[in-house]
N, C-alpha and C. Protein backbone atom coordinates (compact mmCIF):
# COMPACT_ATOMS: atom_id res chain seq x y z
N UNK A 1 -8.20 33.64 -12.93
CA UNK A 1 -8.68 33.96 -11.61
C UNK A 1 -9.79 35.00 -11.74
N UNK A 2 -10.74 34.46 -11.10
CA UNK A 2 -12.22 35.56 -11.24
C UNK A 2 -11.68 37.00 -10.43
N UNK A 3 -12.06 38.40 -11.17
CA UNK A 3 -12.09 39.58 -10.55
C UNK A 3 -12.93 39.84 -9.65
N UNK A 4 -12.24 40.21 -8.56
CA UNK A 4 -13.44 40.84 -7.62
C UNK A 4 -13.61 42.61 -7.20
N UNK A 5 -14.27 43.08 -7.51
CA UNK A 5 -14.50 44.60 -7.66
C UNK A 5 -15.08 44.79 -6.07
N UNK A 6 -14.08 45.31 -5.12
CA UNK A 6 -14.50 45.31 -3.72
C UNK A 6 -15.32 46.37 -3.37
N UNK A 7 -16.71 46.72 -2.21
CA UNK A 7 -16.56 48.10 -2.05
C UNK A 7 -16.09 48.74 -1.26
N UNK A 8 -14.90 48.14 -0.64
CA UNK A 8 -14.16 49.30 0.32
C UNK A 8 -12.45 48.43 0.29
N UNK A 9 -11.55 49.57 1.10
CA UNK A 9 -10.25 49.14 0.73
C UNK A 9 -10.00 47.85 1.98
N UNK A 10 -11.36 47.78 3.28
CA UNK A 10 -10.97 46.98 4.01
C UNK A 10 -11.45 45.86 3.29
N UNK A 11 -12.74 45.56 2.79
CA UNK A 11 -13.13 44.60 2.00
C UNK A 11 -11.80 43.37 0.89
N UNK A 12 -11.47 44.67 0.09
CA UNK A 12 -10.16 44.05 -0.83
C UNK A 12 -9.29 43.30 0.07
N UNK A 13 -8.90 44.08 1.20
CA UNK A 13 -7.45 43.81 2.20
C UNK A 13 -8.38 42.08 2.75
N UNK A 14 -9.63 42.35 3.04
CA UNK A 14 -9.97 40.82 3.26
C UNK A 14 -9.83 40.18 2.78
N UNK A 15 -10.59 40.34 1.43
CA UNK A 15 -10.07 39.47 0.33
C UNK A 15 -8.80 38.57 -0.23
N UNK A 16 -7.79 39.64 -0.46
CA UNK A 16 -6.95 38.94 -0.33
C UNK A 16 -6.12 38.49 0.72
N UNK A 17 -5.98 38.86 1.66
CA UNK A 17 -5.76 38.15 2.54
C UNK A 17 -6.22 36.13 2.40
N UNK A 18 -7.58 36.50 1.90
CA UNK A 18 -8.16 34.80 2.39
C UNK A 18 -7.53 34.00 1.25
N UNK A 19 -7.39 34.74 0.25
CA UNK A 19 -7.03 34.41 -1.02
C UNK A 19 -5.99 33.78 -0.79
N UNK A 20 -4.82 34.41 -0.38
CA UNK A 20 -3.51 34.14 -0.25
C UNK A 20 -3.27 32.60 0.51
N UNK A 21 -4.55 32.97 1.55
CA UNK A 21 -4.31 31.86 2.71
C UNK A 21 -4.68 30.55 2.00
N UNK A 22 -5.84 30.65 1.45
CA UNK A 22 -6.39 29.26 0.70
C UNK A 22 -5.16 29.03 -0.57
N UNK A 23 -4.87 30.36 -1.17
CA UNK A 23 -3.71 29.42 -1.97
C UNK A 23 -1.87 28.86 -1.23
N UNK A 24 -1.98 29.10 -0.38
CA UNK A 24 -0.99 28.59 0.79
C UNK A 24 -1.27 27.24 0.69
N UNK A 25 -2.61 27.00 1.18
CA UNK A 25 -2.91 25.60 2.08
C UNK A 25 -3.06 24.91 0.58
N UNK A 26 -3.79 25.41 -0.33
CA UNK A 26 -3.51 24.35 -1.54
C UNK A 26 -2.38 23.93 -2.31
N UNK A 27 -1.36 24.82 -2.05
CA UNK A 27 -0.09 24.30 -2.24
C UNK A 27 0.36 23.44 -1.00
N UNK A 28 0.27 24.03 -0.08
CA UNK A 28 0.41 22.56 0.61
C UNK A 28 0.08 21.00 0.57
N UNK A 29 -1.24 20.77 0.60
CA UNK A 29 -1.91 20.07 -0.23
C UNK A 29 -1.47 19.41 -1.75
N UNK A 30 -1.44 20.11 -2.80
CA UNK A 30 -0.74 19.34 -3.57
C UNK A 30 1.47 19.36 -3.74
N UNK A 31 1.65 19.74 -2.64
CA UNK A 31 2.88 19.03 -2.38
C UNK A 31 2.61 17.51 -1.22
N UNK A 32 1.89 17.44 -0.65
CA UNK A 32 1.69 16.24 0.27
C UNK A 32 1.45 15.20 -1.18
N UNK A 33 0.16 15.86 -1.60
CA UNK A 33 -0.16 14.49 -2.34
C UNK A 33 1.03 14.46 -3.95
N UNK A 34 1.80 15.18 -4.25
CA UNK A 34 2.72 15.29 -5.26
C UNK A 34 3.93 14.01 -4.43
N UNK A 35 4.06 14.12 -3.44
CA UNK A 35 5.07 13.26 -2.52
C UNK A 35 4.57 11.85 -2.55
N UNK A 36 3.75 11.38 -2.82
CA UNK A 36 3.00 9.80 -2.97
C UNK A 36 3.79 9.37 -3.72
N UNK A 37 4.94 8.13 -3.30
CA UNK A 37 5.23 7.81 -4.26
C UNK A 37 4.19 6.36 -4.88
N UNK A 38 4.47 5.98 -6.03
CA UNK A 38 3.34 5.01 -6.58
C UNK A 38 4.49 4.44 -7.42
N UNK A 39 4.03 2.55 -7.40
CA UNK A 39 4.80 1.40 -8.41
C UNK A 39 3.64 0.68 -8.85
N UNK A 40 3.32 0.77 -10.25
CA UNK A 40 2.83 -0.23 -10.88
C UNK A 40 3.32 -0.95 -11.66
N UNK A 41 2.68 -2.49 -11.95
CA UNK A 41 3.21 -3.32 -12.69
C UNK A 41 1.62 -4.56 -12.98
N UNK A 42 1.66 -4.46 -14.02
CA UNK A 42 0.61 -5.59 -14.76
C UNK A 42 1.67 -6.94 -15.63
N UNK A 43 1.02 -7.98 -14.24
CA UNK A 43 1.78 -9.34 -14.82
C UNK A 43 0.40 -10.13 -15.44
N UNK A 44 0.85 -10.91 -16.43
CA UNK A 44 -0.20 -11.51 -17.06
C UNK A 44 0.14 -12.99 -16.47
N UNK A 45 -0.53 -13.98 -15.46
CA UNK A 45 -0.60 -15.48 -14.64
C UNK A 45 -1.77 -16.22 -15.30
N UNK A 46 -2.04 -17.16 -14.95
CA UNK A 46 -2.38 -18.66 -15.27
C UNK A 46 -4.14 -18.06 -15.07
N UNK A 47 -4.12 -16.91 -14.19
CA UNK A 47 -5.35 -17.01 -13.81
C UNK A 47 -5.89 -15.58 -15.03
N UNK A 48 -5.11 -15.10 -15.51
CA UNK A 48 -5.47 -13.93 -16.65
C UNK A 48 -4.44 -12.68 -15.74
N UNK A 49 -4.47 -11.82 -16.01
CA UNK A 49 -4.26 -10.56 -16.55
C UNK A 49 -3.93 -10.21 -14.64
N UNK A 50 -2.99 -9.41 -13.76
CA UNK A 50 -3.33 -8.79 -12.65
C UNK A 50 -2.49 -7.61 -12.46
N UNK A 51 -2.97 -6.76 -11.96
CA UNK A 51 -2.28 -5.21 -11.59
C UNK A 51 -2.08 -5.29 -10.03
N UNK A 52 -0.93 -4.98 -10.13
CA UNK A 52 0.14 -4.62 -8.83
C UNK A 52 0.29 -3.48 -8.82
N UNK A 53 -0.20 -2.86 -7.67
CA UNK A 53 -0.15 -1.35 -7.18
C UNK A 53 0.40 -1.07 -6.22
N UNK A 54 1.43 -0.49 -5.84
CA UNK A 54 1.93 -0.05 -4.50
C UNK A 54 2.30 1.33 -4.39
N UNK A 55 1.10 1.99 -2.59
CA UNK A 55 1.73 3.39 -2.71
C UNK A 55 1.69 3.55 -1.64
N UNK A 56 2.28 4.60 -1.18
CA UNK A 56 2.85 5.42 0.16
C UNK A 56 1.49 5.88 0.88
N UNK A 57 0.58 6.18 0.07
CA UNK A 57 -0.33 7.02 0.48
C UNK A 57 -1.58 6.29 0.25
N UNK A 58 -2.82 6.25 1.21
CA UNK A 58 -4.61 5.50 0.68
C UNK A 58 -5.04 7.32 0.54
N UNK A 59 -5.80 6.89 -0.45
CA UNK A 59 -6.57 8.21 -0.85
C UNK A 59 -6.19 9.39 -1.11
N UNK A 60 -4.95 9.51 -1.18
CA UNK A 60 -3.70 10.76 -1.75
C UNK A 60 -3.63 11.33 -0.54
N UNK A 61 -4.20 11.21 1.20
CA UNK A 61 -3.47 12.06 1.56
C UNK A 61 -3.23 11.29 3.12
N UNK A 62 -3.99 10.16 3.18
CA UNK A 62 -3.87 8.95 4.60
C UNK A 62 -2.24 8.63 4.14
N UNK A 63 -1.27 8.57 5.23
CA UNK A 63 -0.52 7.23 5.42
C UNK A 63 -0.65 6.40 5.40
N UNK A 64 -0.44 5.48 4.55
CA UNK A 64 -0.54 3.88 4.27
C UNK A 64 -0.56 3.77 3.66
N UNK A 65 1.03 2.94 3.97
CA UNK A 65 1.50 2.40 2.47
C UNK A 65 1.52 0.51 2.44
N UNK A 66 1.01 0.69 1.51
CA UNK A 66 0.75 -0.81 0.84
C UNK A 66 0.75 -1.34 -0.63
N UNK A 67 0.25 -2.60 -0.69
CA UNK A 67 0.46 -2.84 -2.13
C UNK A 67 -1.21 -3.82 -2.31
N UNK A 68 -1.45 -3.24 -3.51
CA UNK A 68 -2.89 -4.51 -3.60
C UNK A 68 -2.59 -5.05 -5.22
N UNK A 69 -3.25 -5.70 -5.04
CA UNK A 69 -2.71 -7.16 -6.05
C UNK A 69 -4.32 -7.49 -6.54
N UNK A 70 -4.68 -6.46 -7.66
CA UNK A 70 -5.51 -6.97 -7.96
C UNK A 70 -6.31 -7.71 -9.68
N UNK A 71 -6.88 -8.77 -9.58
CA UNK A 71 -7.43 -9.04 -11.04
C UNK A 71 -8.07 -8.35 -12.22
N UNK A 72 -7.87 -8.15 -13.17
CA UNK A 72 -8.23 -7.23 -14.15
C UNK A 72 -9.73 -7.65 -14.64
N UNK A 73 -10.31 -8.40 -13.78
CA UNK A 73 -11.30 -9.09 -14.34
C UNK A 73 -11.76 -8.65 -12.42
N UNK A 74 -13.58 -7.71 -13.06
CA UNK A 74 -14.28 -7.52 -11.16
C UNK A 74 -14.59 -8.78 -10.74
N UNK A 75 -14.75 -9.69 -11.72
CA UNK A 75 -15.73 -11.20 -11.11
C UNK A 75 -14.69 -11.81 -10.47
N UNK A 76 -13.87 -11.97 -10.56
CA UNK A 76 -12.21 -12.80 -9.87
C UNK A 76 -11.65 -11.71 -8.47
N UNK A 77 -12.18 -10.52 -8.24
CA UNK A 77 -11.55 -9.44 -7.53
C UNK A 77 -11.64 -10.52 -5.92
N UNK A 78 -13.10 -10.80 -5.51
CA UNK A 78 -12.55 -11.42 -4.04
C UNK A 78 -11.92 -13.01 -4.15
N UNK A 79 -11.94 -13.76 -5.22
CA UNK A 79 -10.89 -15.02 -5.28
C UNK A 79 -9.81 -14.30 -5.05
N UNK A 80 -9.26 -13.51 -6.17
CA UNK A 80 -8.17 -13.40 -6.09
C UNK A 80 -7.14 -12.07 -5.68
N UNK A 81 -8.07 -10.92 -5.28
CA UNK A 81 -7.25 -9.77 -5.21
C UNK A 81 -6.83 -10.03 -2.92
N UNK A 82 -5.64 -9.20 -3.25
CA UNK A 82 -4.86 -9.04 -2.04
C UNK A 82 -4.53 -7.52 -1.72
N UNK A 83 -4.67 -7.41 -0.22
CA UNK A 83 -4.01 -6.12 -0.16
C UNK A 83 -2.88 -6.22 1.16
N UNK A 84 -1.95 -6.20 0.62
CA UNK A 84 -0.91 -6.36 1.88
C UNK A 84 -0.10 -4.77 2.51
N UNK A 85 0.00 -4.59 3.94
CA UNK A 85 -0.22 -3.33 4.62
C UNK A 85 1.48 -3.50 5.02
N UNK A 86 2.15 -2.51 4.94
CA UNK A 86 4.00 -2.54 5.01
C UNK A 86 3.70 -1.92 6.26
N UNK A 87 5.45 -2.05 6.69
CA UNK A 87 5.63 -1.24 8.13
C UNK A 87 6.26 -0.07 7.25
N UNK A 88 6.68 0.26 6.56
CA UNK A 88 7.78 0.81 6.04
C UNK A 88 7.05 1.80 5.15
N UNK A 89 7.44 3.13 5.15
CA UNK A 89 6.91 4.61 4.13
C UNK A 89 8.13 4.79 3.33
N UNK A 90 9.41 4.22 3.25
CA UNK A 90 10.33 4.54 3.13
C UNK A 90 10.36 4.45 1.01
N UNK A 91 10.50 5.70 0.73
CA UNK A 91 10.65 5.22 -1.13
C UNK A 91 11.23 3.77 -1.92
N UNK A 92 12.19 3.80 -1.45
CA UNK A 92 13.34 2.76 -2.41
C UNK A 92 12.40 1.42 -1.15
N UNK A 93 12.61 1.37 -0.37
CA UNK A 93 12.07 0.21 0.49
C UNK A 93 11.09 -0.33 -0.07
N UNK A 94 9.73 0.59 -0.18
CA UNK A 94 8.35 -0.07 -1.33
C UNK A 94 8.69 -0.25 -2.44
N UNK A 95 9.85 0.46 -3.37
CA UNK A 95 10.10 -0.40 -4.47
C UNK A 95 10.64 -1.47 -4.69
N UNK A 96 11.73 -1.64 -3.48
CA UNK A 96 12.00 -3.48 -3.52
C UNK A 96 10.73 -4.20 -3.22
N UNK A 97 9.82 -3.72 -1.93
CA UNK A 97 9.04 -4.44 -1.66
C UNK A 97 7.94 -5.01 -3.09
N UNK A 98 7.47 -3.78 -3.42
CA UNK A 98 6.75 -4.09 -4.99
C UNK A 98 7.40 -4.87 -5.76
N UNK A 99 8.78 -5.11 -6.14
CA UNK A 99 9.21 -6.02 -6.51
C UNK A 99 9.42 -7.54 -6.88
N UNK A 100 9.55 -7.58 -5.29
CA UNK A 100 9.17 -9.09 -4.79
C UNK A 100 7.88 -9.49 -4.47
N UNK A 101 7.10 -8.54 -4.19
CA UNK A 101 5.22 -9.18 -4.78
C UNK A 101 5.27 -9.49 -6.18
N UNK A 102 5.81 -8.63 -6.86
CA UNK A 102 5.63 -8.50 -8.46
C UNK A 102 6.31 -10.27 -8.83
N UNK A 103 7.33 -10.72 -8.12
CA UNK A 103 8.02 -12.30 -8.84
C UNK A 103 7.00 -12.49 -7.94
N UNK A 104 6.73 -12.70 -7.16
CA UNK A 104 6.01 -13.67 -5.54
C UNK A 104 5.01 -14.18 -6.83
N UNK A 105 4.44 -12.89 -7.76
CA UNK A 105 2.60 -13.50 -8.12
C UNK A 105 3.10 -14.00 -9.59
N UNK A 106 4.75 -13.56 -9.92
CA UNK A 106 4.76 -14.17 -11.10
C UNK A 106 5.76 -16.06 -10.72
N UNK A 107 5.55 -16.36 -9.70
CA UNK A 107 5.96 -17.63 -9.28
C UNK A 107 4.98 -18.30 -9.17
N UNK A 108 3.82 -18.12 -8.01
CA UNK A 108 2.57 -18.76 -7.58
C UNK A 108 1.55 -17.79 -8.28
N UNK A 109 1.54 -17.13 -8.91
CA UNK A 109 0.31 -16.27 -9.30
C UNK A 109 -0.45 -15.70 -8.65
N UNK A 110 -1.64 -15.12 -8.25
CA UNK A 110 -2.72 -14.53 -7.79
C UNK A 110 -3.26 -15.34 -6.96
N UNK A 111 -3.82 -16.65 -7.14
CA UNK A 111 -4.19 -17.58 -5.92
C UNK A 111 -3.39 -17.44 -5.12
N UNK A 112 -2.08 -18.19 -5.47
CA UNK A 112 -0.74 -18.42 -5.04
C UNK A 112 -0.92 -17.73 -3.37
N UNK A 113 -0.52 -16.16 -4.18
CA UNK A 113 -0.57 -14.95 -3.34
C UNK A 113 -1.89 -15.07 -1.79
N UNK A 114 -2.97 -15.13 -2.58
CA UNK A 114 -3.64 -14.99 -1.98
C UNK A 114 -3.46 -16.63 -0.86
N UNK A 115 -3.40 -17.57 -0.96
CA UNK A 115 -3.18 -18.40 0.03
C UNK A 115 -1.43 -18.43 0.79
N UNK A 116 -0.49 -17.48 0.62
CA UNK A 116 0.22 -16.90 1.38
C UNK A 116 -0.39 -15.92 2.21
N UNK A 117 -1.11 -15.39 1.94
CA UNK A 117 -2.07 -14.05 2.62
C UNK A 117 -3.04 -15.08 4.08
N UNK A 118 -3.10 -15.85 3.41
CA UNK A 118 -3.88 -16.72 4.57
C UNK A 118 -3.29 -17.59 5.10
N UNK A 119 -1.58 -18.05 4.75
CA UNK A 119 -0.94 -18.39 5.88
C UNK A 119 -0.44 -17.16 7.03
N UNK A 120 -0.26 -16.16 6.31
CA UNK A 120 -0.12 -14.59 7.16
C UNK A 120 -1.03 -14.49 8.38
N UNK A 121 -2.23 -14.91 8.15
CA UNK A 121 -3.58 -14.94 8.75
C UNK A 121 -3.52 -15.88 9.66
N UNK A 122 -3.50 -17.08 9.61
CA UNK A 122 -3.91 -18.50 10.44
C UNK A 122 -2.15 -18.35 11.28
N UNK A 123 -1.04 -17.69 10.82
CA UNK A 123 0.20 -17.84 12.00
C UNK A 123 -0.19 -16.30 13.03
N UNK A 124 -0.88 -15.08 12.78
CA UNK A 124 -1.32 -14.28 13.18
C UNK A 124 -2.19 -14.95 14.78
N UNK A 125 -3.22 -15.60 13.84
CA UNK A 125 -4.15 -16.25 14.79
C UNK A 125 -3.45 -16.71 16.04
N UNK A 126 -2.35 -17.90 15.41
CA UNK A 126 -2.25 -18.86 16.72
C UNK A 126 -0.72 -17.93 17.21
N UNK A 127 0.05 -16.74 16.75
CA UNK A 127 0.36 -15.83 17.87
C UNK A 127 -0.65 -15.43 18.50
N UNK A 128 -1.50 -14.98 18.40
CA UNK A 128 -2.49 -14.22 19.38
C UNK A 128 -2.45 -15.01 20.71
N UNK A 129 -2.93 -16.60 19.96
CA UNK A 129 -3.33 -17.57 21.01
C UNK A 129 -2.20 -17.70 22.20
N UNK A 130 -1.08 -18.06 21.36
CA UNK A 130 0.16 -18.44 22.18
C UNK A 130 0.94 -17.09 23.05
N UNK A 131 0.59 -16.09 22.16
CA UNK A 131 1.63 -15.08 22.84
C UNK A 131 2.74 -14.82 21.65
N UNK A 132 2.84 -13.77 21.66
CA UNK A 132 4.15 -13.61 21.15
C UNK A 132 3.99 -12.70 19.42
N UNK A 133 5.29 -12.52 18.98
CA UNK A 133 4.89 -12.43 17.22
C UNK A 133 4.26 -13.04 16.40
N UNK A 134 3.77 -13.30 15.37
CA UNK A 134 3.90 -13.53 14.16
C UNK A 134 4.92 -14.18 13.41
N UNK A 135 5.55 -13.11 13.98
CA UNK A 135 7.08 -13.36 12.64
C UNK A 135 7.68 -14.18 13.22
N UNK A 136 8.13 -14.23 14.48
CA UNK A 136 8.57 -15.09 15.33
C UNK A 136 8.34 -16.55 15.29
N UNK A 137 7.24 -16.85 15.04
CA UNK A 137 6.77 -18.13 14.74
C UNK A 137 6.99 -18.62 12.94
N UNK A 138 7.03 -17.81 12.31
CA UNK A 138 7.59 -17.93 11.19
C UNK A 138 8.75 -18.51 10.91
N UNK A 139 10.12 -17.50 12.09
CA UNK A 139 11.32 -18.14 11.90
C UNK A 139 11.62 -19.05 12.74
N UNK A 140 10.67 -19.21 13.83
CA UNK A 140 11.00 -21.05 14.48
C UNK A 140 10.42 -21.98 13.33
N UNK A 141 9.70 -21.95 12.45
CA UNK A 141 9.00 -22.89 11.57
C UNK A 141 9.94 -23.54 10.30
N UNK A 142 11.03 -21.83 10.10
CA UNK A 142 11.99 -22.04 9.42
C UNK A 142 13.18 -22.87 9.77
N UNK A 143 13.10 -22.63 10.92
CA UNK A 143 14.60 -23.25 11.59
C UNK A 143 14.07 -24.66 11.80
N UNK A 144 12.75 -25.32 11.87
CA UNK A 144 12.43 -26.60 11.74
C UNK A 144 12.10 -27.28 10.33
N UNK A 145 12.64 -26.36 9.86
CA UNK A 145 12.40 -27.07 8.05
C UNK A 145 11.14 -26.50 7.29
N UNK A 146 10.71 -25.63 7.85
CA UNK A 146 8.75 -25.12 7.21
C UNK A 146 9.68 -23.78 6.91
N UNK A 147 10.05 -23.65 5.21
CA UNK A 147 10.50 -22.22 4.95
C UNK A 147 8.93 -21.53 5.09
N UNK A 148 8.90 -20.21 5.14
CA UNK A 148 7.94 -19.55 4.41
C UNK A 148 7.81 -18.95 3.16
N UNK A 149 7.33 -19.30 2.25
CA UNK A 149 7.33 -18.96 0.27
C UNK A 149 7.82 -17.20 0.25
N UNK A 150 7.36 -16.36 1.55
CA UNK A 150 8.29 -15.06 1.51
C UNK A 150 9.40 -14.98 2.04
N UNK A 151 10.05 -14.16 1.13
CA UNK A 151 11.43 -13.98 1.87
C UNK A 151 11.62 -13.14 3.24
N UNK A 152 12.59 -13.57 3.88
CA UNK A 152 12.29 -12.59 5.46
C UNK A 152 13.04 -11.00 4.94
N UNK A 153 13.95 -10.90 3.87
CA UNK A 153 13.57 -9.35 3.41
C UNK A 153 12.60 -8.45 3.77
N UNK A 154 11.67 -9.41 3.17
CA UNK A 154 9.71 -8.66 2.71
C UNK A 154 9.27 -9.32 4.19
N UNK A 155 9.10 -10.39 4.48
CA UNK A 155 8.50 -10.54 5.79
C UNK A 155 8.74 -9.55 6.80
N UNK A 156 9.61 -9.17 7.41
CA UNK A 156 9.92 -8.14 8.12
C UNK A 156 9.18 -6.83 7.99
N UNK A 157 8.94 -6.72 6.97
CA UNK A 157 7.98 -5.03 6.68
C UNK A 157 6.57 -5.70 6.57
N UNK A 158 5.86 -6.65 6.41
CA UNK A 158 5.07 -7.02 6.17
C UNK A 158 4.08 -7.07 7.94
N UNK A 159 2.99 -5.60 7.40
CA UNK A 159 2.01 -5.28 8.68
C UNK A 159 0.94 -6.15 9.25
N UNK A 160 0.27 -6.36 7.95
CA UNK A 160 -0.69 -7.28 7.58
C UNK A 160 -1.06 -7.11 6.21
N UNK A 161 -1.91 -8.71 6.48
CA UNK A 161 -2.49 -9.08 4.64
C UNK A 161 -3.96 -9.26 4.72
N UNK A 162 -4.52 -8.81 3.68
CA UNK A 162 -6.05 -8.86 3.71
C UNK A 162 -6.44 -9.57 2.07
């Protein structure tokens, strides 16, 4: 810590004072972002190499927690990378959730994923149209024989997919 040689005793008393305060708020600060929890996992699919990331936190200190699913390769990133947005901050909750992305992309892979992401999308749409949920239309689709490839576990926390 740099010395500071004050010239008066109110000067010092300022000093530290501010001192104290800024090291307050930076401990605050890195306890928020120390609290992020984070799950990675690199599955190797049909399409090469992809990293599964899921965290509590965008940018160490936004809420939002999600998971992105992306290719280890930049030229494949908009074929194939996903970012899916949870309802849920909850620890153990994003680690099941990371979980079951983690088999989801080691079942259908990275495309796979990504054209679940766009049935997410096109049943979104025609709730809008009709009224109503999302999800809702999901489990009438189920109860007519159209499972959806996610489980309603993960469907349920599932905010949106991009």
């Amino acid at each position: 810590m740099p010395v500071l040689i004050a010239s008066s005793k109110r000067a010092a008393k300022k000093f530290a004072t501010a001192r104290n305060a800024t090291k307050r708020v930076n401990e605050g600060w890195r306890d928020r972002i120390i609290d992020m929890s984070k799950y990675f996992t690199a599955v190797d699919t049909d399409e090469g190499s992809v990293h599964i990331l899921t965290k509590t936190r965008g940018m160490g200190f936004v809420r939002m927690p999600h998971t992105s699913v992306t290719p280890r390769s930049a030229a494949d990133m908009k074929r194939l990378g996903s970012f899916i947005e949870w309802s849920t901050n909850d620890a153990a909750a994003l680690a099941a959730l990371h979980e079951s992305v983690v088999r989801l992309v080691q079942q259908h892979g990275a495309a796979g994923l990504v054209e679940i992401g766009n049935m997410v999308k096109t049943t979104e749409r025609v709730a809008s149209a009709v009224g109503g949920d999302w999800h809702d239309i999901v489990r009438q689709a189920a109860q007519d024989g159209l499972p959806f490839p996610i489980p309603d576990e993960v469907l349920k926390h599932v905010k949106s997919v991009v």
